[in-house]
C-alpha atoms as a PDB file:
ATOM      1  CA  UNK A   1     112.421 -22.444  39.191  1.00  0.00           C
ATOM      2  CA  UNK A   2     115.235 -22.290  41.552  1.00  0.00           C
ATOM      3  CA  UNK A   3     115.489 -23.447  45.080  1.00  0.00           C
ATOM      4  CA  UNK A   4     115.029 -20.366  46.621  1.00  0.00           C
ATOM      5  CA  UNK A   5     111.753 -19.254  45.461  1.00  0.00           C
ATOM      6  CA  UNK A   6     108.823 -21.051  45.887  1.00  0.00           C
ATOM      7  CA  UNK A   7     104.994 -21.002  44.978  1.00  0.00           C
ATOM      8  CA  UNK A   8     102.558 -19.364  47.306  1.00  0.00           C
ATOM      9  CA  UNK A   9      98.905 -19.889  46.862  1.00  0.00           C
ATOM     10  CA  UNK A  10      96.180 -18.414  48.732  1.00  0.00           C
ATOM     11  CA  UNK A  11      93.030 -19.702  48.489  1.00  0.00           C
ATOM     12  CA  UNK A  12      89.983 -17.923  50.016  1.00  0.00           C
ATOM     13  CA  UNK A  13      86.786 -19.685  51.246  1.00  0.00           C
ATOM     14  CA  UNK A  14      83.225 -18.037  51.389  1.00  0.00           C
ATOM     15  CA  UNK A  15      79.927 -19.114  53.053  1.00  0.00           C
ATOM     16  CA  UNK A  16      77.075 -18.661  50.848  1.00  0.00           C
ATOM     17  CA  UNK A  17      73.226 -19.013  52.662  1.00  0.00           C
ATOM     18  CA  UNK A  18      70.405 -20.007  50.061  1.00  0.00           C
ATOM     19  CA  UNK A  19      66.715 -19.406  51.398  1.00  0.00           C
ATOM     20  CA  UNK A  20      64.319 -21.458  49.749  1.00  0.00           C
ATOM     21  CA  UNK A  21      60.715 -21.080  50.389  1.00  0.00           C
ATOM     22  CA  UNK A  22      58.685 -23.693  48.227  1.00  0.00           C
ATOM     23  CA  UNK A  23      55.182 -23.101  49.665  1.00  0.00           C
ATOM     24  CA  UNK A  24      52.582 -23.821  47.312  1.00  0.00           C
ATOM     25  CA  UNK A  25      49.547 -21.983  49.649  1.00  0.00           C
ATOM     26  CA  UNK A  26      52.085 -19.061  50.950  1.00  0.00           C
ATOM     27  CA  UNK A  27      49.946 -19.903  54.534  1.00  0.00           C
ATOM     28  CA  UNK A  28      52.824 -21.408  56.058  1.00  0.00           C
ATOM     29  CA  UNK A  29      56.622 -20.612  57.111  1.00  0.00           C
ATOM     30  CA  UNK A  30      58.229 -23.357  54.751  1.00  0.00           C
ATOM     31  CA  UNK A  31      60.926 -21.800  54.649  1.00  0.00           C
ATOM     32  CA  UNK A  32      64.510 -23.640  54.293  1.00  0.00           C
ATOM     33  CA  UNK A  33      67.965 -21.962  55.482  1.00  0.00           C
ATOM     34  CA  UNK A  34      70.595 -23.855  54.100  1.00  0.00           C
ATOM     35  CA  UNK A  35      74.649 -22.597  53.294  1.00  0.00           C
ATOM     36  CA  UNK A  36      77.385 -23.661  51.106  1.00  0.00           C
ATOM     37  CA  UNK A  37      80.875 -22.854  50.561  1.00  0.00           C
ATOM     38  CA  UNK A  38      82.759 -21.845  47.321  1.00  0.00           C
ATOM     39  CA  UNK A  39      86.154 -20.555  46.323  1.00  0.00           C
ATOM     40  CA  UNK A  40      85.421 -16.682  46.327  1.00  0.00           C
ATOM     41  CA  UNK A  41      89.436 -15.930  44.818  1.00  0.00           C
ATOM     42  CA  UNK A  42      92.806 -17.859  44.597  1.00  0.00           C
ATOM     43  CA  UNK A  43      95.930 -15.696  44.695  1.00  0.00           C
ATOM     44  CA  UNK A  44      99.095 -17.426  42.967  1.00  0.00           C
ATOM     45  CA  UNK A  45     102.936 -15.898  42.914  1.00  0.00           C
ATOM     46  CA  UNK A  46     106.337 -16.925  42.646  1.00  0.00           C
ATOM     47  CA  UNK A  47     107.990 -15.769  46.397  1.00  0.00           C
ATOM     48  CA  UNK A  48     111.871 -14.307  46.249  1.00  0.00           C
ATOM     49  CA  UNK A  49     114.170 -15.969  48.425  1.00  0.00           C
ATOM     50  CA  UNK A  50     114.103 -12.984  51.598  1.00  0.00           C
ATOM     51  CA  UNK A  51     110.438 -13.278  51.375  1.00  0.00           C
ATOM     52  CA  UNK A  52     109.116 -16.330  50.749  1.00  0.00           C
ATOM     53  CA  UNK A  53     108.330 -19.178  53.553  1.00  0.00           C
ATOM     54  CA  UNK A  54     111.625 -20.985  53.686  1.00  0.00           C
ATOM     55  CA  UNK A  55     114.814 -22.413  51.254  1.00  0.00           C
ATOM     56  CA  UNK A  56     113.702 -25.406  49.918  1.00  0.00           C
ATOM     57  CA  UNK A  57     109.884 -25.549  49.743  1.00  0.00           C
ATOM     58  CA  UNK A  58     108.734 -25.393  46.322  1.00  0.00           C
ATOM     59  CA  UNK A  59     104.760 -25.289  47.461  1.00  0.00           C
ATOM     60  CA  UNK A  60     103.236 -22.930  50.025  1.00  0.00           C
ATOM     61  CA  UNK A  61      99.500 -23.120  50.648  1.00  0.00           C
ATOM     62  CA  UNK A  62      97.270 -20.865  52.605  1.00  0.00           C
ATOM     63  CA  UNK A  63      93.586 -21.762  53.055  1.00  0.00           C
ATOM     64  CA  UNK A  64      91.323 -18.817  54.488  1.00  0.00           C
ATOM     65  CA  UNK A  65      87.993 -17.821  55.254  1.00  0.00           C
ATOM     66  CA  UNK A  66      86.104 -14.942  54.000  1.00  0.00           C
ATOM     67  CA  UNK A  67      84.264 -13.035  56.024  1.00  0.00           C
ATOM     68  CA  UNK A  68      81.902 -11.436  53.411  1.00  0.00           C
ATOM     69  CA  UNK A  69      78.659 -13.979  52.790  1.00  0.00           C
ATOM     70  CA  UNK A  70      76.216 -13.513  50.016  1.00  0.00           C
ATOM     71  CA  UNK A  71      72.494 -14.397  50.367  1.00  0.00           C
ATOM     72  CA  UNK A  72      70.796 -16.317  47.414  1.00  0.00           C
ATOM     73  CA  UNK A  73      66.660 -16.689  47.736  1.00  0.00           C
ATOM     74  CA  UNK A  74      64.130 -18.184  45.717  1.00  0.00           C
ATOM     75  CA  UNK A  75      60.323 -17.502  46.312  1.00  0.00           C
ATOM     76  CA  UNK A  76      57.456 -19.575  44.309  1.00  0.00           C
ATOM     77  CA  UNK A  77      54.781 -17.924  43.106  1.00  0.00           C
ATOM     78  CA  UNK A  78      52.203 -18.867  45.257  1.00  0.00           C
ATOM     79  CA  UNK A  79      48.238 -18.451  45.716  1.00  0.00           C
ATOM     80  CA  UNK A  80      48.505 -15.981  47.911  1.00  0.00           C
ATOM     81  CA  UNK A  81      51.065 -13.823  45.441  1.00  0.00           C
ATOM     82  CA  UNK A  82      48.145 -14.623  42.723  1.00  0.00           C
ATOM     83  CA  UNK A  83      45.535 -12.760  45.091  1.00  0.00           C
ATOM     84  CA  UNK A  84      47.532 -10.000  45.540  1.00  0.00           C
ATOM     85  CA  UNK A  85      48.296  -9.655  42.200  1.00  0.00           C
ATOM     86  CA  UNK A  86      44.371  -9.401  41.329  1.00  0.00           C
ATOM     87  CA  UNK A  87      43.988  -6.629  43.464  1.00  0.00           C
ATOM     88  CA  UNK A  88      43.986  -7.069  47.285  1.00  0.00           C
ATOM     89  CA  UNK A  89      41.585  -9.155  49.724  1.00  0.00           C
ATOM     90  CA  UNK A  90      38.322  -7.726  49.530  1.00  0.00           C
ATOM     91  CA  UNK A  91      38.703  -8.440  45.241  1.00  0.00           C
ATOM     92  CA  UNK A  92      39.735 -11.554  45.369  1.00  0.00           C
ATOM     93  CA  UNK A  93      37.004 -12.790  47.466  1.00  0.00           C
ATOM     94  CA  UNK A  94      34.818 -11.349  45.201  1.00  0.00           C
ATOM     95  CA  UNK A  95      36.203 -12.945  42.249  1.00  0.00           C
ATOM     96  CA  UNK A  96      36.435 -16.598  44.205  1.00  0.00           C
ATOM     97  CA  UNK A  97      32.521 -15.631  45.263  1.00  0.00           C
ATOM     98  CA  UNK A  98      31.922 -14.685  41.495  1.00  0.00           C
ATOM     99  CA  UNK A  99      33.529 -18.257  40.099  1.00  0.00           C
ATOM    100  CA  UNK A 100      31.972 -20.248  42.535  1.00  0.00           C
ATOM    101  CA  UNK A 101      28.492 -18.643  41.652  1.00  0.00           C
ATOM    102  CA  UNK A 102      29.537 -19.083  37.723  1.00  0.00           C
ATOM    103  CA  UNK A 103      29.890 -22.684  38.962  1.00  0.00           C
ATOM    104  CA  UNK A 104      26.407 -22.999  41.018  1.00  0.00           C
ATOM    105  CA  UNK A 105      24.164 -21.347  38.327  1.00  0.00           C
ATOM    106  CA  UNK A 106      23.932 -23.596  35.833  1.00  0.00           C
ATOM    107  CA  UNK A 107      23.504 -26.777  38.207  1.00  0.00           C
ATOM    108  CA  UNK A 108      20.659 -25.362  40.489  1.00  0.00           C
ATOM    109  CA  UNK A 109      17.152 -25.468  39.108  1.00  0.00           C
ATOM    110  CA  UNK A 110      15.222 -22.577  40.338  1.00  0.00           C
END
């Protein structure tokens, strides 16, 4: 490498939010907004000596941030996912009503 040239880097930053929800019931807003950051690219070339930033500086860095974000989400599956999944409100009361009474009938003595 001669003195003239030098090494340019530029290295881009990007926020990242994560939404967590984690509630067991599904009753309640439990839900956590949290971000990180992470290298999203890094750009690396050998300047010329018109263009570069200056005779005799071998390193050049440039730190920037992106303005693109990405989302990430999880959702547990929760009771209330399970009693949609059976088939709506009015079923799954049924079916709790139906266990329940499953439960009952062999412990009550008519």
């Amino acid at each position: 490498m001669r003195p003239e040239n030098s090494v340019v880097q530029t290295i881009f930053f990007k926020k990242n939010i994560i939404k967590l929800d984690d509630s067991i019931l599904g009753l309640f807003g439990g839900q956590k907004v949290d971000y990180f950051y992470h290298i999203s690219k890094k750009d690396t070339f050998l300047s010329d000596e018109e263009l570069g930033p200056g005779k005799n500086l071998y390193f050049y860095q440039i730190l920037k941030f992106d303005t693109e974000y990405d989302i990430y989400e999880r959702n547990v599956y929760n009771v209330i996912g399970v009693l949609k999944d059976i088939g709506g409100f009015y079923s799954s009361l049924y079916f709790v009503g139906l266990v329940l009474y499953s439960q009952l009938q062999g412990s009550v003595m008519f």
